[in-house]
Structure formats: structure tokens, C-alpha cells
N, C-alpha and C. Protein backbone atom coordinates (compact mmCIF):
# COMPACT_ATOMS: atom_id res chain seq x y z
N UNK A 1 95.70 124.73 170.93
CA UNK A 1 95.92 123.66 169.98
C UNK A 1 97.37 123.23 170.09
N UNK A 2 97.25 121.60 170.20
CA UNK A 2 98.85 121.49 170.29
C UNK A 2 99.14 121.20 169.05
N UNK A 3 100.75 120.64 168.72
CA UNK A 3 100.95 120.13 167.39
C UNK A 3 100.45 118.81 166.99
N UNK A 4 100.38 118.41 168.46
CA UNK A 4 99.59 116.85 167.81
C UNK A 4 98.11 116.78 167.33
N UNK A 5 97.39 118.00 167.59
CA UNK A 5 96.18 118.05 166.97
C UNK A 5 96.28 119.07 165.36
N UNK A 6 97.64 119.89 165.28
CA UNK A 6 97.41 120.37 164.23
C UNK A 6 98.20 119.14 163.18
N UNK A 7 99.33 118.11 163.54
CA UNK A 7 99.29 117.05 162.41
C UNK A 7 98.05 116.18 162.65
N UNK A 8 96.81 116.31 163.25
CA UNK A 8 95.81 115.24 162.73
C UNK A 8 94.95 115.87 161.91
N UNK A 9 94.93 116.76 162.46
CA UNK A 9 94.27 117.67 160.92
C UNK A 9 94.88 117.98 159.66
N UNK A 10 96.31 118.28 159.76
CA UNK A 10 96.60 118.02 158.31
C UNK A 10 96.76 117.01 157.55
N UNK A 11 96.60 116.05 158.45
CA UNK A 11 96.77 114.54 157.97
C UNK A 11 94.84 113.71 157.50
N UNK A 12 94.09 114.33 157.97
CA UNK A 12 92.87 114.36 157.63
C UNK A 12 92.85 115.07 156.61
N UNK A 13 93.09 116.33 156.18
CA UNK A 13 93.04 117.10 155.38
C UNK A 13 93.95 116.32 153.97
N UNK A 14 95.07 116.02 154.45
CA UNK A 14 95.80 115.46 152.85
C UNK A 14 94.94 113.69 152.57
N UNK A 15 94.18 113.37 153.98
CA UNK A 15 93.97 111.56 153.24
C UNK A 15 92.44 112.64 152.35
N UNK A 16 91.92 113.56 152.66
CA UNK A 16 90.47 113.73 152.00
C UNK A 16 90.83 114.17 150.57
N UNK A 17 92.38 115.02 150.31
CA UNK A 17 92.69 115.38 148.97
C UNK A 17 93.08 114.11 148.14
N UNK A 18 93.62 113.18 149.15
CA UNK A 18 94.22 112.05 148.50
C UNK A 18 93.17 111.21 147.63
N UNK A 19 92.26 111.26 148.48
CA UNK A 19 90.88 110.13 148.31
C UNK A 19 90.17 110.84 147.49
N UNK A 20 90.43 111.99 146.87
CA UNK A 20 89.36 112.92 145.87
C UNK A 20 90.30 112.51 144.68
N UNK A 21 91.56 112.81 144.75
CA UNK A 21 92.50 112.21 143.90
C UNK A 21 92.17 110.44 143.11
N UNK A 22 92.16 109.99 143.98
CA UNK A 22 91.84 108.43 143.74
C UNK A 22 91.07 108.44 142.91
N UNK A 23 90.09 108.90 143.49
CA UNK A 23 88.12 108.76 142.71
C UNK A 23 88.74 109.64 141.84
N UNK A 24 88.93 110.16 141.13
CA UNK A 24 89.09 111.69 139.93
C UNK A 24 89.72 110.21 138.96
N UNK A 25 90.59 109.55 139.46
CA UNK A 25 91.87 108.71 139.04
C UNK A 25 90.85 107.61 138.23
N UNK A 26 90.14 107.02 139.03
CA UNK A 26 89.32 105.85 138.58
C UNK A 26 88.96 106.34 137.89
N UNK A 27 87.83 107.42 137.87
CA UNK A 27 86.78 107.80 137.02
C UNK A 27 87.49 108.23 135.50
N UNK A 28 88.48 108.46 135.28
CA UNK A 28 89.59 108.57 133.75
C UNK A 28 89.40 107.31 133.84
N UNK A 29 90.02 106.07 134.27
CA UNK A 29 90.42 104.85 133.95
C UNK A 29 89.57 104.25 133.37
N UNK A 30 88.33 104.42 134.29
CA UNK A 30 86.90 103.80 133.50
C UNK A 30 86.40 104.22 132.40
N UNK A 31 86.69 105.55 132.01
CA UNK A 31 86.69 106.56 130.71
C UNK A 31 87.66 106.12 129.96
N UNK A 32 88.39 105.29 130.15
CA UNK A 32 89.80 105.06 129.52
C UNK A 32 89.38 103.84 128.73
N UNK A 33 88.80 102.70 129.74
CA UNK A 33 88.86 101.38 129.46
C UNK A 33 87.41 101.15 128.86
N UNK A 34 86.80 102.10 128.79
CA UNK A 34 85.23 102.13 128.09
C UNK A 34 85.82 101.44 126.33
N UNK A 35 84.92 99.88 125.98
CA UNK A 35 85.28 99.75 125.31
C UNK A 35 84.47 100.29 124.09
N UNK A 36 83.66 101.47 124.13
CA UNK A 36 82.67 101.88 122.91
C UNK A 36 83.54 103.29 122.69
N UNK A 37 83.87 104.05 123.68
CA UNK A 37 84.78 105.37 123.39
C UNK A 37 86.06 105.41 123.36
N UNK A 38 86.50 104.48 124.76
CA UNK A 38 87.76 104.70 124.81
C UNK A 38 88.85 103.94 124.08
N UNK A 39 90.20 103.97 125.33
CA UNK A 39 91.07 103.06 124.64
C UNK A 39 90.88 102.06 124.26
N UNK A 40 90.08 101.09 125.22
CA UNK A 40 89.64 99.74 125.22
C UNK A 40 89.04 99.63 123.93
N UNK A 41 88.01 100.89 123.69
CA UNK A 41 87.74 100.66 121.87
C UNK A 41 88.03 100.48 120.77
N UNK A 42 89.36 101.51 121.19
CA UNK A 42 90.46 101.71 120.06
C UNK A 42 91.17 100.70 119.94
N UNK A 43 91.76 99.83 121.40
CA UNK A 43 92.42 98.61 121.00
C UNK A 43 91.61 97.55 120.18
N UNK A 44 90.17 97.16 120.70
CA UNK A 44 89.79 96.29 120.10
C UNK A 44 89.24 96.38 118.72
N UNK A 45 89.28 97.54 118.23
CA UNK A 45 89.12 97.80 116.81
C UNK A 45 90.60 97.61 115.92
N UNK A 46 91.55 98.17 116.21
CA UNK A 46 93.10 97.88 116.43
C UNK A 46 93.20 96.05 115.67
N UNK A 47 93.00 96.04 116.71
CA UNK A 47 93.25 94.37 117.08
C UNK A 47 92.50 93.51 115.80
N UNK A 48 91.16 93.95 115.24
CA UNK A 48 90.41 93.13 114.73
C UNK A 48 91.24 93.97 113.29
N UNK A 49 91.23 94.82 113.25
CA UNK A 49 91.98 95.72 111.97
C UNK A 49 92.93 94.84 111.87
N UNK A 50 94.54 94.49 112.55
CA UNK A 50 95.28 93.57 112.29
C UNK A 50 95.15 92.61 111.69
N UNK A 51 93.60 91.48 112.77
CA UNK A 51 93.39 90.34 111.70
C UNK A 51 93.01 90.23 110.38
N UNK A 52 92.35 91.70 110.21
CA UNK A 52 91.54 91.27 108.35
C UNK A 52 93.05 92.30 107.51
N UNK A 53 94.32 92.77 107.94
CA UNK A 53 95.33 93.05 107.39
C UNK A 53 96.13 91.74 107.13
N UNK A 54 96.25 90.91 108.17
CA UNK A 54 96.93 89.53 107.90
C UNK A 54 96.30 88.74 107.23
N UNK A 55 94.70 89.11 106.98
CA UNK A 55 94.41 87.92 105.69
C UNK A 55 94.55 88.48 104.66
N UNK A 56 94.52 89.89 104.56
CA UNK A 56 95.14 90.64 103.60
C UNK A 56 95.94 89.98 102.54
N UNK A 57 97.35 90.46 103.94
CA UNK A 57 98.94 90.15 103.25
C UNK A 57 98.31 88.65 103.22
N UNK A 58 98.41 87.48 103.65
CA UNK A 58 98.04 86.41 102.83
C UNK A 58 97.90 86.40 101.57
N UNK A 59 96.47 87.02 101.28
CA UNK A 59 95.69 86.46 100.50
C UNK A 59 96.59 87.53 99.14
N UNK A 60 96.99 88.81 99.12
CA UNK A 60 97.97 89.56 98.66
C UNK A 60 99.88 88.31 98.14
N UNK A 61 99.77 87.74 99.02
CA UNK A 61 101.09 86.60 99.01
C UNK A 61 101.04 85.65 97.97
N UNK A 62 99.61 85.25 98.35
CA UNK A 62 99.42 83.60 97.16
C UNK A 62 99.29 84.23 96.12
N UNK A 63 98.68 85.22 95.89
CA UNK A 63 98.25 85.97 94.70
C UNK A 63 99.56 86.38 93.76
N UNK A 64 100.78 86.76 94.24
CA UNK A 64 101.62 86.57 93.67
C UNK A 64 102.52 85.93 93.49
N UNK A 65 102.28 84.85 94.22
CA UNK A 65 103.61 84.00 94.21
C UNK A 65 102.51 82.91 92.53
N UNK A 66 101.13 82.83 92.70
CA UNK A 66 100.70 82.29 91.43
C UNK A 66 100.96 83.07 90.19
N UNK A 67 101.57 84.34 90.39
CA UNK A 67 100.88 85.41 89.29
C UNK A 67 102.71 85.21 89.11
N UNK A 68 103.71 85.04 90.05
CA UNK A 68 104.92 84.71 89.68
C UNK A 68 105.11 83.42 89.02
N UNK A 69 104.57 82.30 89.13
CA UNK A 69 104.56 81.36 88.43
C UNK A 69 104.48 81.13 87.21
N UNK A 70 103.12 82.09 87.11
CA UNK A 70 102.59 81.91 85.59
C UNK A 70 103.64 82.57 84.78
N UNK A 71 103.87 84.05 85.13
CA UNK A 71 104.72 84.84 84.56
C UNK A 71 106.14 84.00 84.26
N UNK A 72 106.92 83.04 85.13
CA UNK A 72 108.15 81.81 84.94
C UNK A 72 107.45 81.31 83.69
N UNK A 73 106.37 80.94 83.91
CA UNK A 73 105.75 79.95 82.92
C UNK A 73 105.81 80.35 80.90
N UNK A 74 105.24 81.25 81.05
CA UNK A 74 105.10 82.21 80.27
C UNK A 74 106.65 82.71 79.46
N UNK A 75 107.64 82.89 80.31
CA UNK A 75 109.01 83.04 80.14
C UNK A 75 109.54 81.93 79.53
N UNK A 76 109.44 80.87 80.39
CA UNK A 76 109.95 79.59 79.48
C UNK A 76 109.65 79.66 78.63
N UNK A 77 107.91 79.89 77.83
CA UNK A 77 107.40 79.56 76.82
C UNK A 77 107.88 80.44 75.97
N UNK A 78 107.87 81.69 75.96
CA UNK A 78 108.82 82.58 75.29
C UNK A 78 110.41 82.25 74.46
N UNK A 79 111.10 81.81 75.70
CA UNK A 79 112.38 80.94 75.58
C UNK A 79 112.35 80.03 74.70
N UNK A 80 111.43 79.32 74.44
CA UNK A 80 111.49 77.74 73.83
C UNK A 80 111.05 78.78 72.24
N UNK A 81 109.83 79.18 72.29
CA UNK A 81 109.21 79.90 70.75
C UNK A 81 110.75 80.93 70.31
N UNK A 82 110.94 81.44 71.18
CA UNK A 82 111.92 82.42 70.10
C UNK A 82 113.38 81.74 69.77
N UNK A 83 113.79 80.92 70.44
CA UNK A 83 114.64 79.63 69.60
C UNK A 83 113.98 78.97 68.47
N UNK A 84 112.77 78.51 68.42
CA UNK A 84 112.11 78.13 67.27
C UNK A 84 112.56 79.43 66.52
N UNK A 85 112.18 80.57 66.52
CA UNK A 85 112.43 81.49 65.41
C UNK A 85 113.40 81.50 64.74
N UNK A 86 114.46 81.61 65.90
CA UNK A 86 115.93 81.69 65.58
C UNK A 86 116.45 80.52 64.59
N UNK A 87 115.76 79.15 64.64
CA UNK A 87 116.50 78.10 64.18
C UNK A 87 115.78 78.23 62.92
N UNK A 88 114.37 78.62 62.51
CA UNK A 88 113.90 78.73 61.50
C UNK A 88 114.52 80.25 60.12
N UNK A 89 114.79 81.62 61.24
CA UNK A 89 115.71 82.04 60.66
C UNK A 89 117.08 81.91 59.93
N UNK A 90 117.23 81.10 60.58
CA UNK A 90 119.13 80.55 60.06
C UNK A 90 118.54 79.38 58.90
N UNK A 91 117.41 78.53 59.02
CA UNK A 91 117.41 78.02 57.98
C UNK A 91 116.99 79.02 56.49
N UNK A 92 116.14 80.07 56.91
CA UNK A 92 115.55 80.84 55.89
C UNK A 92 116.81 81.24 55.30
N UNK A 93 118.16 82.15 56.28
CA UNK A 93 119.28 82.36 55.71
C UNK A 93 120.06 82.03 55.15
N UNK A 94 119.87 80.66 54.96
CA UNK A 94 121.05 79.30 54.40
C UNK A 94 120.37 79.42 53.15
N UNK A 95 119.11 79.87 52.70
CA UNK A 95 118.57 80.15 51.15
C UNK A 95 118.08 78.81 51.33
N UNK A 96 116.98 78.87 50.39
CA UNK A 96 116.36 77.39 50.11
C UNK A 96 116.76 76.70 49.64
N UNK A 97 116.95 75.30 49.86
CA UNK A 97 117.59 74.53 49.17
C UNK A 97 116.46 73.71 48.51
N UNK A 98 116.80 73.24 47.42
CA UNK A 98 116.05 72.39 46.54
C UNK A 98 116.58 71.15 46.70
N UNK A 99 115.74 70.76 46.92
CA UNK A 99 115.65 68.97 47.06
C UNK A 99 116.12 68.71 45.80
N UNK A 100 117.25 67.64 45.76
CA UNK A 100 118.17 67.24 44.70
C UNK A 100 117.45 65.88 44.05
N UNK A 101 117.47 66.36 42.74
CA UNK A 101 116.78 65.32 41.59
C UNK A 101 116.89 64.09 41.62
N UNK A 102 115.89 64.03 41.70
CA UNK A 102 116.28 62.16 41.44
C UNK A 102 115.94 61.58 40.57
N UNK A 103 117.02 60.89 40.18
CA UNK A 103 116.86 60.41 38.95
C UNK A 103 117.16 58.91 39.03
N UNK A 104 116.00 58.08 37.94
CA UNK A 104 116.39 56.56 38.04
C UNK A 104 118.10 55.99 37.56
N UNK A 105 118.42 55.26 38.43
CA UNK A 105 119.50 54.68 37.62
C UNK A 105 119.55 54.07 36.90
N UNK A 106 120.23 53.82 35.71
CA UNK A 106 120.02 53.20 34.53
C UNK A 106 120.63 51.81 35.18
N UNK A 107 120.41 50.85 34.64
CA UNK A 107 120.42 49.22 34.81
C UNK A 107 121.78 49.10 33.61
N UNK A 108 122.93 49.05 34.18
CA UNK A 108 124.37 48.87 33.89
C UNK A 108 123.78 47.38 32.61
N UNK A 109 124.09 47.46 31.53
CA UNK A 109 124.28 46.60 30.30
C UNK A 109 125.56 45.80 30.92
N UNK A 110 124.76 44.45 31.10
CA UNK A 110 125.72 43.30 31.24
C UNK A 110 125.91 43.29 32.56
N UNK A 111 125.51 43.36 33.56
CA UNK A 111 125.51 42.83 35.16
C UNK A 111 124.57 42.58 35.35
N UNK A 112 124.17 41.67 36.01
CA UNK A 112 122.96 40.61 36.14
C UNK A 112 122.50 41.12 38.19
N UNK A 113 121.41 41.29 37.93
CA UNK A 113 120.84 41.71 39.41
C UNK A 113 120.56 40.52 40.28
N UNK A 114 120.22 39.27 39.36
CA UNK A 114 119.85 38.15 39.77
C UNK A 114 121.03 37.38 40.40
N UNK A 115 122.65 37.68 39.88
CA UNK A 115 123.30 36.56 40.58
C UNK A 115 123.89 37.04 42.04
């Protein structure tokens, strides 16, 4: 045996490990990209999970930016009623006042309304 027949045999020998390698290689990948088990599953479940999270946060968003509104709303109205209180307090505190008598005026003896 010379050496040029023992590198064709080891060179046969590493393409047959190589090529068992390969196929071993695919056969994960295809196990990989299986979209009912594998990754490919996991992404596309992933993926659809994201979209019904983003209508989520949406629908989570409007919900408070209305529920912030009302609550402004509500505040103002607060604001405006408890000044009413306040102005009705300070009048209660000033004590009641009685509406001042009225009385007819007497018609002055000797001045004439007519001239």
C-alpha cells in the first residue's frame, strides 16, 4: 500500500463521516422547523401571541385615556361644586341678613308731585 492509496481511503472514510454528519444535521433542522412541534411552532404561536397582546395594549390604552377623561371631568365638576360650597359658606358666616324694611314714604305736606 502506498500513501497515495492510504490518503484515498482516509479521504473516503472522512467524506462518509462527513455525509452521515450532514443527514444527522438536516434531520434536527427538519425537527427544528416542524411547524406543529418545533421551533417553527413556537415562533408562529409567538408571533400570533404578539398580535392579540397589541390589541391588548390598544384596547387597554383607549380604555384609559377615556377613563382619564372622565375622571378630568369629574374633577372639574368637583372644582366648580365645592366653590359653590365655599361661597355659600361665607355667606352662611356673614349671619343672615334680613332684608331691610320697607317702608312707604310719607308724601312731604306742601310739595306738589304734579309740578
Amino acid at each position: 500500500m502506498t500513501i497515495a492509496q492510504l490518503l484515498q481511503i482516509f479521504l473516503i472514510a472522512f467524506t462518509v463521516g462527513l455525509s452521515g454528519f450532514c443527514f444527522a444535521l438536516a434531520r434536527r433542522l427538519r425537527k427544528l422547523n416542524d411547524l406543529e412541534s418545533g421551533l417553527g411552532g413556537a415562533i408562529a404561536v409567538m408571533t400570533s401571541e404578539i398580535g392579540r397582546l397589541e390589541k391588548a395594549i390598544l384596547l387597554a390604552k383607549a380604555e384609559a385615556t377615556s377613563a382619564t377623561e372622565a375622571l378630568s371631568d369629574e374633577i372639574e365638576r368637583a372644582k366648580e361644586e365645592r366653590a359653590f360650597w365655599m361661597l355659600q359658606q361665607k355667606f352662611a358666616e356673614a349671619g343672615p341678613t334680613r332684608p331691610a324694611r320697607l317702608q312707604r314714604r310719607r308724601r312731604r305736606e306742601g310739595m306738589d308731585c304734579d309740578a
